[in-house]
Protein backbone atom coordinates (compact mmCIF):
# COMPACT_ATOMS: atom_id res chain seq x y z
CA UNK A 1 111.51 90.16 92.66
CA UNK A 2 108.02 88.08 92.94
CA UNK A 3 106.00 86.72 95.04
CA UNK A 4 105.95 83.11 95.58
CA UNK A 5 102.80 82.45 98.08
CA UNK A 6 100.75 84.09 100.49
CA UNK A 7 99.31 82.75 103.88
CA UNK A 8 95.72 84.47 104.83
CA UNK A 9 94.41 84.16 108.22
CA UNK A 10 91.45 86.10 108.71
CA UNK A 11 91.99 88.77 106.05
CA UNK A 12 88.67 90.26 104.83
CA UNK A 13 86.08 87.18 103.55
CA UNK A 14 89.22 84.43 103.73
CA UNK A 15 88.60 82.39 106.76
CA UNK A 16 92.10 80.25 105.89
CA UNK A 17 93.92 80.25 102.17
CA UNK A 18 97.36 79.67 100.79
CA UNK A 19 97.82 80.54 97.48
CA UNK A 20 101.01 79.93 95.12
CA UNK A 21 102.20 81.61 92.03
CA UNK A 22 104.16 81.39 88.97
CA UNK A 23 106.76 83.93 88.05
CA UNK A 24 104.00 84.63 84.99
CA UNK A 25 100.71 85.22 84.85
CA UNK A 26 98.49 83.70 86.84
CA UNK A 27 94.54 84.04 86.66
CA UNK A 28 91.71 84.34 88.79
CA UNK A 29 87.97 84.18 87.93
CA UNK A 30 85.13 84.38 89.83
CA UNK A 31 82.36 86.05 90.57
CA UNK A 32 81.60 89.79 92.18
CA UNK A 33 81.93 89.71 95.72
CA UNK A 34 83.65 86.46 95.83
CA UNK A 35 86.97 87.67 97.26
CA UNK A 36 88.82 88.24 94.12
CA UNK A 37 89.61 92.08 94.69
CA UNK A 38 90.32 90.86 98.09
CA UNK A 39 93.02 88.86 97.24
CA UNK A 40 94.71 90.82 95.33
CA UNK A 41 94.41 93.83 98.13
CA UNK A 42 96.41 90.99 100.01
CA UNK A 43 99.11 91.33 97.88
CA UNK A 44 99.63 94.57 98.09
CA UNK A 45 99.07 95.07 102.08
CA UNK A 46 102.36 92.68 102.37
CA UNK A 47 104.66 94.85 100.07
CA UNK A 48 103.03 98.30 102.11
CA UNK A 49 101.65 97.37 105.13
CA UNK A 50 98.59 99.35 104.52
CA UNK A 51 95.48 98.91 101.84
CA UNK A 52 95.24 100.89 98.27
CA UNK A 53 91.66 101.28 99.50
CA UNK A 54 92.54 104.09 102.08
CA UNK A 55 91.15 102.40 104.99
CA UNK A 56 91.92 101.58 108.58
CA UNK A 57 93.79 98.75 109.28
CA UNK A 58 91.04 97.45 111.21
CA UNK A 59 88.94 96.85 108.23
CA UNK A 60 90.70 94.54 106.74
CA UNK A 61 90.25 92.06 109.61
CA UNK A 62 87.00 89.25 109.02
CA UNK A 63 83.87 90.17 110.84
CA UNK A 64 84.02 89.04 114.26
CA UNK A 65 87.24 87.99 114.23
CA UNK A 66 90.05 90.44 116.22
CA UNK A 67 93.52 89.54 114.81
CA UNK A 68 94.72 88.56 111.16
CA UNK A 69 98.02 87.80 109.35
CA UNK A 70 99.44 87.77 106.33
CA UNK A 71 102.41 85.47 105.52
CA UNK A 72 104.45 85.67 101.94
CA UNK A 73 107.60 84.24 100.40
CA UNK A 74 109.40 87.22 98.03
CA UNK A 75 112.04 85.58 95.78
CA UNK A 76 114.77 86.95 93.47
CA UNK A 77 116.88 84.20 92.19
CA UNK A 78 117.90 81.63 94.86
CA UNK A 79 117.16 84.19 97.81
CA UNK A 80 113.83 84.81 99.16
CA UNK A 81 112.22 87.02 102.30
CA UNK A 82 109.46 85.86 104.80
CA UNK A 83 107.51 88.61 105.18
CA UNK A 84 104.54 88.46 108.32
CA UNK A 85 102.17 90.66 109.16
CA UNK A 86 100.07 90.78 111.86
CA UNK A 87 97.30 92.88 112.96
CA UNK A 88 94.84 93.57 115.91
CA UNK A 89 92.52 95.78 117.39
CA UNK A 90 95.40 97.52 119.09
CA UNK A 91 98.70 96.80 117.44
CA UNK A 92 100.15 95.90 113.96
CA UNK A 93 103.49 94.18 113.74
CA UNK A 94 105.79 93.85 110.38
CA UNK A 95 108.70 91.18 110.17
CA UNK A 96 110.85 90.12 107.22
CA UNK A 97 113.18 86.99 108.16
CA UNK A 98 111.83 87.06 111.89
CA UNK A 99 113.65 91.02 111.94
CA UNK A 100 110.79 93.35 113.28
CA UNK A 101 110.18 96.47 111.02
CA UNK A 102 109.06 99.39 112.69
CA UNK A 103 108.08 101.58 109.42
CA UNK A 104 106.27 100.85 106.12
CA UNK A 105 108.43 102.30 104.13
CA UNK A 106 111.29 99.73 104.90
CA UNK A 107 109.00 97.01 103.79
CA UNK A 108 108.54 98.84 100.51
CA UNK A 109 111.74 98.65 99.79
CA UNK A 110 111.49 94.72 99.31
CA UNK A 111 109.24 94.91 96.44
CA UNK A 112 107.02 97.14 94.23
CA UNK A 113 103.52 96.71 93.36
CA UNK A 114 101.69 98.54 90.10
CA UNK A 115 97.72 98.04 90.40
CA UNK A 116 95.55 98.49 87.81
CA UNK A 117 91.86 99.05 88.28
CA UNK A 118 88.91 99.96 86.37
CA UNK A 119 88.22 103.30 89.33
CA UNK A 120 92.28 104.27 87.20
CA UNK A 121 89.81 105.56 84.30
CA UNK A 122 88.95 108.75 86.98
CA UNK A 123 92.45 109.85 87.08
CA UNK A 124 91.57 111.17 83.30
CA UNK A 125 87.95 112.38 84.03
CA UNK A 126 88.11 113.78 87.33
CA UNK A 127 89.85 116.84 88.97
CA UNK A 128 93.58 117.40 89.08
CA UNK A 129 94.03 115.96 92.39
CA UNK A 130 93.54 112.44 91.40
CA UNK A 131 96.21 113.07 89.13
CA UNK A 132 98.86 114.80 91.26
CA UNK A 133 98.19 111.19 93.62
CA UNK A 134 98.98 109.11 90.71
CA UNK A 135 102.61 110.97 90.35
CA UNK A 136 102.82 111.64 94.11
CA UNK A 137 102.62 107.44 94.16
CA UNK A 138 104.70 107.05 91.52
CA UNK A 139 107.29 109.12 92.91
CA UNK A 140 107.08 107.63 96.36
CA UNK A 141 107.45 103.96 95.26
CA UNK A 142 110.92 105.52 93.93
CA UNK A 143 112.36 107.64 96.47
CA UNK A 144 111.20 107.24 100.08
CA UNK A 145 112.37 110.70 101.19
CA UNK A 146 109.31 111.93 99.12
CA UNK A 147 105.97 110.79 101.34
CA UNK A 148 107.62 112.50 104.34
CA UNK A 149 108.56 115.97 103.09
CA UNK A 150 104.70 115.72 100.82
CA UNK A 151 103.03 115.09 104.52
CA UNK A 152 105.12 117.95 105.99
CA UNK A 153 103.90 120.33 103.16
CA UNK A 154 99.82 119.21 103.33
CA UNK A 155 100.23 119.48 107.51
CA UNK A 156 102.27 123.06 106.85
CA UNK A 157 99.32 124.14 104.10
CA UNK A 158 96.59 122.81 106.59
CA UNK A 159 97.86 125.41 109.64
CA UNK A 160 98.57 128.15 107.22
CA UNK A 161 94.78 128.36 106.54
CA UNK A 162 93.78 127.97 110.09
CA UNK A 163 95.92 130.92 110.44
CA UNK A 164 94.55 133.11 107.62
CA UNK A 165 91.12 132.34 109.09
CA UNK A 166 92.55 134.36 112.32
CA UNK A 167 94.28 137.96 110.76
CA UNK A 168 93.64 139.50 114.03
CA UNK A 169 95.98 137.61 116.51
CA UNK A 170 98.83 139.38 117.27
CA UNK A 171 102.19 139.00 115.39
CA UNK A 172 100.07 137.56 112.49
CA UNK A 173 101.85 138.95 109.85
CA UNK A 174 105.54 137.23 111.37
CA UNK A 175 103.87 134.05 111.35
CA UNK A 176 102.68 134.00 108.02
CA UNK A 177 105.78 134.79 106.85
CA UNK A 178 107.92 132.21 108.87
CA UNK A 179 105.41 129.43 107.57
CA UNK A 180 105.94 130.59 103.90
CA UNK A 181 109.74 130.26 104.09
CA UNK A 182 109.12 126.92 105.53
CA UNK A 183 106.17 125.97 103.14
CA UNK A 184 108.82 126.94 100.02
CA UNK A 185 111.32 125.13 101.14
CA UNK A 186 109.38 121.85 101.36
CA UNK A 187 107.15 122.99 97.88
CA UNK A 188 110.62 123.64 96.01
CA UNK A 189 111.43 120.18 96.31
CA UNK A 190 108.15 118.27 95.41
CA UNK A 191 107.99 120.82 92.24
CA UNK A 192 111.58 119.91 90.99
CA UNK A 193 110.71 115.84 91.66
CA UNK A 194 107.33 116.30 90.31
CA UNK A 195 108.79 118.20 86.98
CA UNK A 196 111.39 115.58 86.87
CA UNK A 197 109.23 112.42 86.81
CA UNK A 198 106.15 113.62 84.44
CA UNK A 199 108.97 114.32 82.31
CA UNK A 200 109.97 111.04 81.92
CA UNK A 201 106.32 109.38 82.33
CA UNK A 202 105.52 111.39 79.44
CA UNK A 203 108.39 110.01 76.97
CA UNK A 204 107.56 106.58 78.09
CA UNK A 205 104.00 107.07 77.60
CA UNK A 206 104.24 108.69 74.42
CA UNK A 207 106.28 105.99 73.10
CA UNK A 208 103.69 103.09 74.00
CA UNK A 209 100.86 104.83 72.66
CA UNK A 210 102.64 105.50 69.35
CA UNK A 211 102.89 102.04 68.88
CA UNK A 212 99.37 101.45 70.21
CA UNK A 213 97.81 103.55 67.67
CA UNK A 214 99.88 102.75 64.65
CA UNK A 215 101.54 106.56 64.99
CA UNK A 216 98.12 108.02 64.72
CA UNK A 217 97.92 109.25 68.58
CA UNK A 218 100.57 111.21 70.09
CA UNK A 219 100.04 110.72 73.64
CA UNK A 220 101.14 113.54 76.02
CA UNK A 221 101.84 114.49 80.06
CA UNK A 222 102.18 118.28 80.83
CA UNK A 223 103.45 119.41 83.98
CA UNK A 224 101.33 122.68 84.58
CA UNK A 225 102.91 123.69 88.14
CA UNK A 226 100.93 126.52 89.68
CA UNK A 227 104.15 128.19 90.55
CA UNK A 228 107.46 127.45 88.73
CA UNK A 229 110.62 128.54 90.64
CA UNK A 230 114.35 127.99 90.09
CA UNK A 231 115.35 128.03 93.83
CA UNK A 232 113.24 127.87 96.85
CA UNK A 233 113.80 131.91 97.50
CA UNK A 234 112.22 132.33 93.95
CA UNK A 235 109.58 130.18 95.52
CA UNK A 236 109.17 132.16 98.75
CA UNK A 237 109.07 135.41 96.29
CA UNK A 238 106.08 134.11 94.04
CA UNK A 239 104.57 133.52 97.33
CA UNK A 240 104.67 136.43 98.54
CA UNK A 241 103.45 138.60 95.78
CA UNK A 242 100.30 135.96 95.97
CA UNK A 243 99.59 136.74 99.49
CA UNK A 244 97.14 139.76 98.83
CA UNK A 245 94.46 137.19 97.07
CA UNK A 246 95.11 134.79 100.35
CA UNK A 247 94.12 137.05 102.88
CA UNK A 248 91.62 138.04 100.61
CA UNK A 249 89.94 134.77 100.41
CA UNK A 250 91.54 133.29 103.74
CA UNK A 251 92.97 130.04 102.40
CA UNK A 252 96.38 129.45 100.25
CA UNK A 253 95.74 130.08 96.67
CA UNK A 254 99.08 128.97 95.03
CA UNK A 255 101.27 126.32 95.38
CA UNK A 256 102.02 122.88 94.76
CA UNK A 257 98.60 121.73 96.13
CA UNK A 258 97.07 123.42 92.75
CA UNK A 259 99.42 121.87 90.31
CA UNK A 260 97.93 120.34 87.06
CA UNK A 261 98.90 117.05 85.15
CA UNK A 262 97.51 118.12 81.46
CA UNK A 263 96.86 114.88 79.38
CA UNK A 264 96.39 115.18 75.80
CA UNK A 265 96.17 113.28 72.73
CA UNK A 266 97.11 115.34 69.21
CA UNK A 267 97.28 118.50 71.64
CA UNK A 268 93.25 118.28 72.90
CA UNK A 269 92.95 117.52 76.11
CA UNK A 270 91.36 114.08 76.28
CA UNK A 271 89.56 114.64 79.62
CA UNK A 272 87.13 116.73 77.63
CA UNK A 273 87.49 115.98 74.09
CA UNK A 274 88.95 111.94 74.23
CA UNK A 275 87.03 109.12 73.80
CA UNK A 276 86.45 106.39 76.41
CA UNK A 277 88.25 104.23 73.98
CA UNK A 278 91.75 107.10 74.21
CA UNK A 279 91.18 107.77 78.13
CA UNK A 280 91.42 103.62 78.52
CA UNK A 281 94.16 103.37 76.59
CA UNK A 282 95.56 106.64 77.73
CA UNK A 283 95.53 105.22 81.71
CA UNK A 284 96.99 102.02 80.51
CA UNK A 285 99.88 103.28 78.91
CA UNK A 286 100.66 105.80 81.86
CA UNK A 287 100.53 102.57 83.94
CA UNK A 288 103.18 100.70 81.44
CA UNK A 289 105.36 103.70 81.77
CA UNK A 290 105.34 103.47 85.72
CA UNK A 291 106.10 100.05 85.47
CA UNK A 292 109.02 100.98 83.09
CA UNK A 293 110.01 104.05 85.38
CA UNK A 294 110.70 101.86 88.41
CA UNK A 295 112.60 99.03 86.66
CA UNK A 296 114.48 102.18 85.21
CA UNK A 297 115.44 103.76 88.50
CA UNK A 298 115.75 100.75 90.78
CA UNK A 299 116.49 97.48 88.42
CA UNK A 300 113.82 95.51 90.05
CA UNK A 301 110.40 94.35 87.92
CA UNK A 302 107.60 95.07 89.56
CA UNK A 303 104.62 92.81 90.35
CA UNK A 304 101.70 94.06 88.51
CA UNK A 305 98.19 93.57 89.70
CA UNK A 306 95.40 93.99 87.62
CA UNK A 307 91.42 93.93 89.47
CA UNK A 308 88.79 93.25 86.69
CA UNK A 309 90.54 95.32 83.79
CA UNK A 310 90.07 93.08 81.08
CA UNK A 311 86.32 92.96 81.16
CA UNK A 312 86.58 96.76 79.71
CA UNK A 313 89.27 96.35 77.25
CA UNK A 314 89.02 94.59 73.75
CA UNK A 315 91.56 91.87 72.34
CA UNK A 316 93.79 94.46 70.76
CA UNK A 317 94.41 96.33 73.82
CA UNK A 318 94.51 93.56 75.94
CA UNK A 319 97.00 91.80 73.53
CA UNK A 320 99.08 95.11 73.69
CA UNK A 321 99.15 95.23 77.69
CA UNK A 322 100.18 91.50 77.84
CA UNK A 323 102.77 91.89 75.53
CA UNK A 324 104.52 94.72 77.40
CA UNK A 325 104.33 92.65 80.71
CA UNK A 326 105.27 88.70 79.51
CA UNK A 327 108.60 89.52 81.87
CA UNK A 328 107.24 90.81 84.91
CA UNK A 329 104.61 88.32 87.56
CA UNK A 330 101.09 89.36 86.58
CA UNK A 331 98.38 88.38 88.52
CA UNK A 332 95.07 89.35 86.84
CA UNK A 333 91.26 88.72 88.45
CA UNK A 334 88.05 88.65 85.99
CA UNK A 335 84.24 87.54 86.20
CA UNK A 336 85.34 85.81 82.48
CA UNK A 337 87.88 85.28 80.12
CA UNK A 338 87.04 88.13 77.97
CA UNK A 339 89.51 89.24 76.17
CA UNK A 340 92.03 86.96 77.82
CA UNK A 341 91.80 83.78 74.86
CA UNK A 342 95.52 84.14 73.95
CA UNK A 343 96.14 83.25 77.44
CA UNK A 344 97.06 79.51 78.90
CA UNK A 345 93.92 78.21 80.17
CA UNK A 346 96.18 76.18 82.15
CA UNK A 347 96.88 79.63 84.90
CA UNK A 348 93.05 79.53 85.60
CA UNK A 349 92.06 79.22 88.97
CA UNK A 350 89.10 80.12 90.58
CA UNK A 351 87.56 81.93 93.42
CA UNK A 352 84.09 81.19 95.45
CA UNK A 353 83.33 82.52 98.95
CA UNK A 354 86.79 83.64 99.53
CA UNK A 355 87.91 80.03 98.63
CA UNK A 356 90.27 79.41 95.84
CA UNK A 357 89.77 76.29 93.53
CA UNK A 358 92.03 74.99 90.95
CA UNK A 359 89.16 73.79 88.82
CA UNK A 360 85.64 75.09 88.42
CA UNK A 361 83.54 74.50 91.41
C-alpha cells in the first residue's frame, strides 16, 4: 500500500497544505525549521494515530489554534481508504471510509511506516533500552497482540517494585509470589517473540551488509536475554532463585526489562570498537531488514520515511539504500541534494514556512 495525498489543517507550523505523491520517491528540501520533519511526522500520525516523537497529542496542534485534522488517501491497486483524523483539546477521533475507529492499533493495520532518522545512530551508542524499543517496534508493527501484553509486563514490573520498597506489609511474601507467576507468564512470551524476530533481523541484516562491504564485514544481532526459559514455569523458577538480590536491593533485577541486543561487526562489538562509518551503516541495514521483515510476514511494502539521512551518508551508501528501496514509496527530506545526484531532479519539491513549493521559492 501507499499513500496518495495528505490534507493538513492546523498540524504543527502548516496553517493549510495538500500534498500528493508518487508511488516512488519523492523529495523534499528545505531548510531547518521549515516544516520538513513536520511533514513527514504527518505521515506517520495517519498510519498510528499518535507521533514517533513521544508526545501528547496536543502538541501537534498549531499555536493558538484548538482543533486539527489530518486527511489521506491509502491505495493498493484500484482500492483506496480515506483515512481522517481529528483532534482537540478534549477528544481525538479516527475514521477510515467515514467507519469510526476506536483503537490505534486498527488503523495500523492499514499500512506500515519504517522511519529513518539521524537520532537511529543512538540505538548503536546508547544503552540497551533503545535497542530493546527498536525490536519491541518492530515486533509490534507485526503482531498487534504484542504492545498489549509488553504494557501489562512494564505496569506488572512497575508495582512489583513499589512492593519490594514495602517488605513489612503483611502477607508480603504471597504477593510477591502471585505477581511473579503473573510477571512470567507475560515475560515468557515477549522472550520467545523477541528471540524469534532478532533471529531473523539478524540473517537479513547480515546479508545486506555482506554485500555492503564487499564480504569484508560480517554484520551481527545477538539476542542476550537476561533470563532464558523453555516454558513460563522455567521462567517463574529463574525468578525465584533471583529473588534474594531483589529484596536485597528492593527493585526487580532480572527479567525481560534487562535484556541485551549485542551488535557486532567481525565479533567486536561496534558500540565500542565500530566506527561511525560501521554504526551508520550498521543502523541502516537493521532498518532494510525491518523493511524486509514486514513485507515477509504480512505481504504489504511499507512506506519508508527518511528525515535528513542523506546529509550524513556518502554516495556509496546512499546508492546502496536506494537501491534496496526503488519498489517501495520513499519519501525523503534534506537541507541539499547531497548525496542524492543519481536521483530525478524532477521529484524535487520544496518546503518554506510550512509551505510546500514545486519550484524553488
Amino acid at each position: 500500500m501507499w499513500i496518495s495525498n495528505i490534507k493538513l489543517d492546523s498540524f504543527r507550523n502548516y496553517n493549510k497544505a495538500r500534498v500528493e505523491f508518487s508511488k516512488g520517491i519523492n523529495i523534499f528540501l528545505g531548510d531547518n525549521a521549515q516544516g520538513k520533519t513536520n511533514l513527514l511526522e504527518s505521515i506517520y500520525y495517519l498510519a498510528n494515530a499518535t507521533s514517533f516523537k513521544k508526545i501528547r497529542d496536543r502538541d501537534i496542534i498549531s499555536f493558538k489554534k484548538d482543533k486539527m485534522s489530518l486527511d489521506g488517501i491509502i491505495r493498493k491497486d484500484k482500492y483506496f481508504k480515506h483515512v481522517s483524523i481529528n483532534i482537540s483539546d478534549k477528544e481525538k477521533n479516527i475514521y477510515v471510509n467515514e467507519v469510526k475507529y476506536d483503537r490505534n492499533k486498527d488503523l495500523r493495520a492499514l499500512f506500515s511506516i519504517v522511519l529513518f532518522t539521524p537520532e537511529d545512530l543512538m540505538i548503536i551508542k546508547e544503552g540497551p533500552n533503545l535497542r530493546r524499543d527498536l525490536i519491541d517496534e518492530i515486533i509490534t508493527s507485526l503482531d498487534f497482540s504484542y504492545k498489549p501484553i509488553k504494557k501489562e509486563y512494564d505496569k506488572l514490573i512497575f508495582q512489583r517494585n513499589k512492593l519490594l520498597k514495602n517488605q513489612s506489609i503483611p502477607y508480603f511474601y504471597e504477593q510477591i509470589d502471585a505477581f511473579d507467576k503473573s510477571i512470567s507468564k507475560f515475560a515468557y512470551r515477549i522472550y520467545q517473540k523477541r528471540e524469534k524476530i532478532i533471529k531473523l533481523l539478524d540473517k537479513y541484516a547480515y546479508s545486506y551488509h555482506y554485500y555492503l562491504s564487499a564480504g569484508k564485514e560480517k554484520l551481527r544481532l545477538a539476542y542476550k536475554a537476561d533470563v532464558r526459559a523453555n516454558s513460563k514455569e522455567e521462567y517463574y523458577q529463574q525468578l525465584l532463585a533471583n529473588r534474594k538480590n531483589d529484596l536485597k536491593y528492593q527493585t526487580t533485577q532480572a527479567g525481560i526489562h534487562k535484556d541485551e541486543i549485542e551488535i557486532t561487526i567481525n565479533d567486536k562489538l561496534i558500540k565500542n570498537f565500530g566506527s561511525q562509518g560501521q554504526q551508520r551503516s550498521a543502523i541502516l541495514n537493521i532498518k532494510l531488514a525491518q523493511v524486509k521483515l514486514i513485507k515477509e510476514v504480512t505481504g504489504e511494502k511499507s512506506v519508508i520515511l527518511f528525515d535528513d539521512v542523506f546529509s550524513e551518508l556518502d554516495e556509496k551508501r546512499s546508492a546502496f539504500l536506494l537501491k534496496n528501496l526503488k519498489d517501495y514509496q520513499t519519501i525523503i527530506t534534506a537541507t541539499n541534494t547531497k548525496s542524492l545526484d543519481m536521483i530525478d531532479q524532477s521529484t524535487i519539491r520544496y518546503i518554506k514556512n510550512g509551505e510546500i513549493y514545486n519550484k524553488l521559492p
